[in-house]
N, C-alpha and C. Protein backbone atom coordinates (compact mmCIF):
# COMPACT_ATOMS: atom_id res chain seq x y z
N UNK A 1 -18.83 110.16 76.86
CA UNK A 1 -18.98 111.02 78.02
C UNK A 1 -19.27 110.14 79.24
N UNK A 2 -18.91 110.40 80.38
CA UNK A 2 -19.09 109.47 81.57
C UNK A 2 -19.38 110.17 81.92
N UNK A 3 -20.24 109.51 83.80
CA UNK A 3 -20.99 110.30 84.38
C UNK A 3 -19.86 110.18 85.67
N UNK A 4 -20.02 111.76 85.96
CA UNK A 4 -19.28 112.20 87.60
C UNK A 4 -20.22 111.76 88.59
N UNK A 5 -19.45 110.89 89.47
CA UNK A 5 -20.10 110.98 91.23
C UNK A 5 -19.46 112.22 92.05
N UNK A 6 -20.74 113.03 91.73
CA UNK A 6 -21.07 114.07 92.55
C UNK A 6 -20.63 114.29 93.59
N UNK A 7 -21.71 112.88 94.39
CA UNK A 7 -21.45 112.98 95.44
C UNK A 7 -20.91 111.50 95.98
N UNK A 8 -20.29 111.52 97.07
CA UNK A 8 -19.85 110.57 97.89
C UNK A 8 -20.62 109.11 98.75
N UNK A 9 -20.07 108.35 98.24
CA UNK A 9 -20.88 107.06 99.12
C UNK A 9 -21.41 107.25 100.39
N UNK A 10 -20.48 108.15 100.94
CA UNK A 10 -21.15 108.62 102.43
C UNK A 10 -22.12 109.55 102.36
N UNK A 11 -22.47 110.47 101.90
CA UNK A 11 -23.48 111.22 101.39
C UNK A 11 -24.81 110.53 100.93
N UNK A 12 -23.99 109.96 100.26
CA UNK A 12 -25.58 108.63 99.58
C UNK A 12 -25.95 108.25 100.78
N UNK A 13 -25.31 107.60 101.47
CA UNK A 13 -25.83 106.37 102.71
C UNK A 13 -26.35 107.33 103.66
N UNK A 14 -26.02 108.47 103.95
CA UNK A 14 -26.37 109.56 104.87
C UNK A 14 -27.85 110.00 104.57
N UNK A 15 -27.89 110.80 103.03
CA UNK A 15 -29.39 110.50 102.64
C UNK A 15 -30.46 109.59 102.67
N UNK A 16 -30.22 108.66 101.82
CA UNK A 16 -30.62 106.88 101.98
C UNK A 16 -31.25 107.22 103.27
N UNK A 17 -30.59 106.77 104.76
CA UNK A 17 -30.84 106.68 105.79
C UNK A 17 -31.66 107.69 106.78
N UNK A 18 -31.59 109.00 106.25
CA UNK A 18 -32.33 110.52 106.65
C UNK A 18 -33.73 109.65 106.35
N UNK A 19 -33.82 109.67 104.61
CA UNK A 19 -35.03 109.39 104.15
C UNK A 19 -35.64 107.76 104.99
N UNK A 20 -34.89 106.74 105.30
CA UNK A 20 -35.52 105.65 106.24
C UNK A 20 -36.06 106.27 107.53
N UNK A 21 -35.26 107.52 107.98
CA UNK A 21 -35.73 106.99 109.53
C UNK A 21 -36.61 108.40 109.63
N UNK A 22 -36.97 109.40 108.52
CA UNK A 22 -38.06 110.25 108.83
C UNK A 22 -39.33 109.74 107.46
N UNK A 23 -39.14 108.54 106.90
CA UNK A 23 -40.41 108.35 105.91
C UNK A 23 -41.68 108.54 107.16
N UNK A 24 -41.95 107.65 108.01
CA UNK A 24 -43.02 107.82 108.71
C UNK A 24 -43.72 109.11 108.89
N UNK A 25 -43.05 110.63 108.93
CA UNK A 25 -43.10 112.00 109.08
C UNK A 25 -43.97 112.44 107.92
N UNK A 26 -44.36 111.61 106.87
CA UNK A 26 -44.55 112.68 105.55
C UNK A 26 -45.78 111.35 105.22
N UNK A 27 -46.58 111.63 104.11
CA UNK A 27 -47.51 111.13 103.74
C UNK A 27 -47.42 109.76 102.85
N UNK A 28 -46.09 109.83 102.27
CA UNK A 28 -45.58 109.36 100.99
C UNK A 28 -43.94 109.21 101.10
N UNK A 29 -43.40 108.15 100.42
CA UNK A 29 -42.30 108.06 100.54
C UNK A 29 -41.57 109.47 99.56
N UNK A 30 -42.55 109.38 98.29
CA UNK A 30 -42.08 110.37 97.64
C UNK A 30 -41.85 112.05 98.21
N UNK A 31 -43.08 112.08 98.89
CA UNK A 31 -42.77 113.40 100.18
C UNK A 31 -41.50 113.07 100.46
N UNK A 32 -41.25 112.23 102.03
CA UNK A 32 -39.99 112.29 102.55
C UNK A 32 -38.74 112.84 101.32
N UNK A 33 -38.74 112.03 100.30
CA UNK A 33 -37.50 112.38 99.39
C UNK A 33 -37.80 113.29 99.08
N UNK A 34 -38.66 114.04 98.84
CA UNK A 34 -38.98 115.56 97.84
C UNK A 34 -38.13 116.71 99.03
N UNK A 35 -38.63 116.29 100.01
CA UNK A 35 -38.04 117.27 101.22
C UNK A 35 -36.51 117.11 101.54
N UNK A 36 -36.53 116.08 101.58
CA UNK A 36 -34.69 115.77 102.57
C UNK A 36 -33.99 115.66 100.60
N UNK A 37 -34.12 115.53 99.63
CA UNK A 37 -33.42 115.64 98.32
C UNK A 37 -32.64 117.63 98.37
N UNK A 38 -33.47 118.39 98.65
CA UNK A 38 -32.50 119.77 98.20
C UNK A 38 -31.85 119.90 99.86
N UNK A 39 -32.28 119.45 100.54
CA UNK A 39 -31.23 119.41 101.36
C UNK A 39 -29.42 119.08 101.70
N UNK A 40 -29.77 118.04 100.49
CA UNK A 40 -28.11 117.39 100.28
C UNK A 40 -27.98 117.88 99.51
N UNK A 41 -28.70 118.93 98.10
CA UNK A 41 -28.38 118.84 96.74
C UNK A 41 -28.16 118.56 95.71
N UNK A 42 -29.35 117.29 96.01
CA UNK A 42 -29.31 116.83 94.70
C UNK A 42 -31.04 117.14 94.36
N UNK A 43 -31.18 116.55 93.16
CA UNK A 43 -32.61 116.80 92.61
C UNK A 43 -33.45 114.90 93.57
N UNK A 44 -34.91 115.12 93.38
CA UNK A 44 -35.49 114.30 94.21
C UNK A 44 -35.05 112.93 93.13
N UNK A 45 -35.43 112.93 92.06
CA UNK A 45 -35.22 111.59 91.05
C UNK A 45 -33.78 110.86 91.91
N UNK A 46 -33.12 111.77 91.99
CA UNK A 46 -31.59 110.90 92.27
C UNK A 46 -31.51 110.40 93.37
N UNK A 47 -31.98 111.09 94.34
CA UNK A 47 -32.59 110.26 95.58
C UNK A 47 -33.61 109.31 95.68
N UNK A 48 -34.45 109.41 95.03
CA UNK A 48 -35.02 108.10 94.52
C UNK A 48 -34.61 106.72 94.11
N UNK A 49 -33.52 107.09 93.49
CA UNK A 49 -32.85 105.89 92.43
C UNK A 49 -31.74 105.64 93.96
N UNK A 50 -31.32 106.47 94.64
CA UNK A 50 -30.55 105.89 95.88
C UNK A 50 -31.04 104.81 96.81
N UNK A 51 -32.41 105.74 96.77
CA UNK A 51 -33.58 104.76 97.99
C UNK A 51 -33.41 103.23 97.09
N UNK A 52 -33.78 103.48 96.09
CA UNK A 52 -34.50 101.93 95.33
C UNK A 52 -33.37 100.88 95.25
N UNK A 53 -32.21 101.41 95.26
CA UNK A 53 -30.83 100.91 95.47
C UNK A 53 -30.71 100.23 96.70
N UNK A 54 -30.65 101.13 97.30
CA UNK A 54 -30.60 100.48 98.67
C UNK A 54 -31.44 99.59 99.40
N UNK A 55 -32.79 99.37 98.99
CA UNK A 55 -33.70 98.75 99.14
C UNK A 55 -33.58 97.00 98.40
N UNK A 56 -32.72 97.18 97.55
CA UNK A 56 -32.58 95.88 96.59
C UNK A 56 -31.53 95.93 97.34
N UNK A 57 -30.45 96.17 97.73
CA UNK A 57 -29.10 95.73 98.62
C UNK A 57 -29.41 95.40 99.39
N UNK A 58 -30.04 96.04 100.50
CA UNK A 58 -30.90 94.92 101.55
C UNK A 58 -31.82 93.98 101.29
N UNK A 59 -32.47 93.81 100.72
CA UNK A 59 -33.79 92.75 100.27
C UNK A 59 -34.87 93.07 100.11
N UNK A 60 -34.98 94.17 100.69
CA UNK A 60 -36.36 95.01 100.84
C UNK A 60 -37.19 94.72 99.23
N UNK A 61 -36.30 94.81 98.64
CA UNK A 61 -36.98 95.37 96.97
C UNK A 61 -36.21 93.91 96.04
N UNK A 62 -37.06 93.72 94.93
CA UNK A 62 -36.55 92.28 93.94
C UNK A 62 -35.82 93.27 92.86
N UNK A 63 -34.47 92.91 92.48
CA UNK A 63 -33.15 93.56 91.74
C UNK A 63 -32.53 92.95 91.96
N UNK A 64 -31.06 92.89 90.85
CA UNK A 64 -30.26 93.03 91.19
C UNK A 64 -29.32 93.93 92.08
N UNK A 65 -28.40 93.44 93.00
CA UNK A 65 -27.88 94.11 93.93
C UNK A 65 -26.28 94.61 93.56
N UNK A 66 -26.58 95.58 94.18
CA UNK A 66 -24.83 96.19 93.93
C UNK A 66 -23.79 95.42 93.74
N UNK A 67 -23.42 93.89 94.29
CA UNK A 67 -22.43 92.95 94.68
C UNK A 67 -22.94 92.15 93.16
N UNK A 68 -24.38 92.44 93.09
CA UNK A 68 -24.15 91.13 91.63
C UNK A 68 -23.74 91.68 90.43
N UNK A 69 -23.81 93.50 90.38
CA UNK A 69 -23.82 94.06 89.46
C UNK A 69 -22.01 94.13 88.29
């Protein structure tokens, strides 16, 4: 069984980026995602795993990155 992308790279990066530029707004990063996650429709975990992604693609975070993967 494989897994469907749902949703679109642009969607991801659209979220991703909602959640960067309103974290300051909420108490917790996990807030920000709990809120802006049913907004796009997805559940908060998956936005999570977007953030943490994207955070190791930029440097922010120690991972492997999308390009090494």
């Amino acid at each position: 069984m494989t897994k469907s992308n749902k949703f679109s790279p642009e969607v991801r990066e659209r979220a991703v980026r909602m959640v960067q530029e309103h974290r300051g707004d909420f108490p917790s990063l996990w807030a920000a995602i709990d809120s802006i996650a049913p907004k796009i429709g997805c559940v908060p975990q998956t936005l999570n795993e977007w953030v943490k992604k994207a955070e190791v693609d930029s440097g922010l975070r120690v991972g492997t990155t999308t390009s090494e993967a």
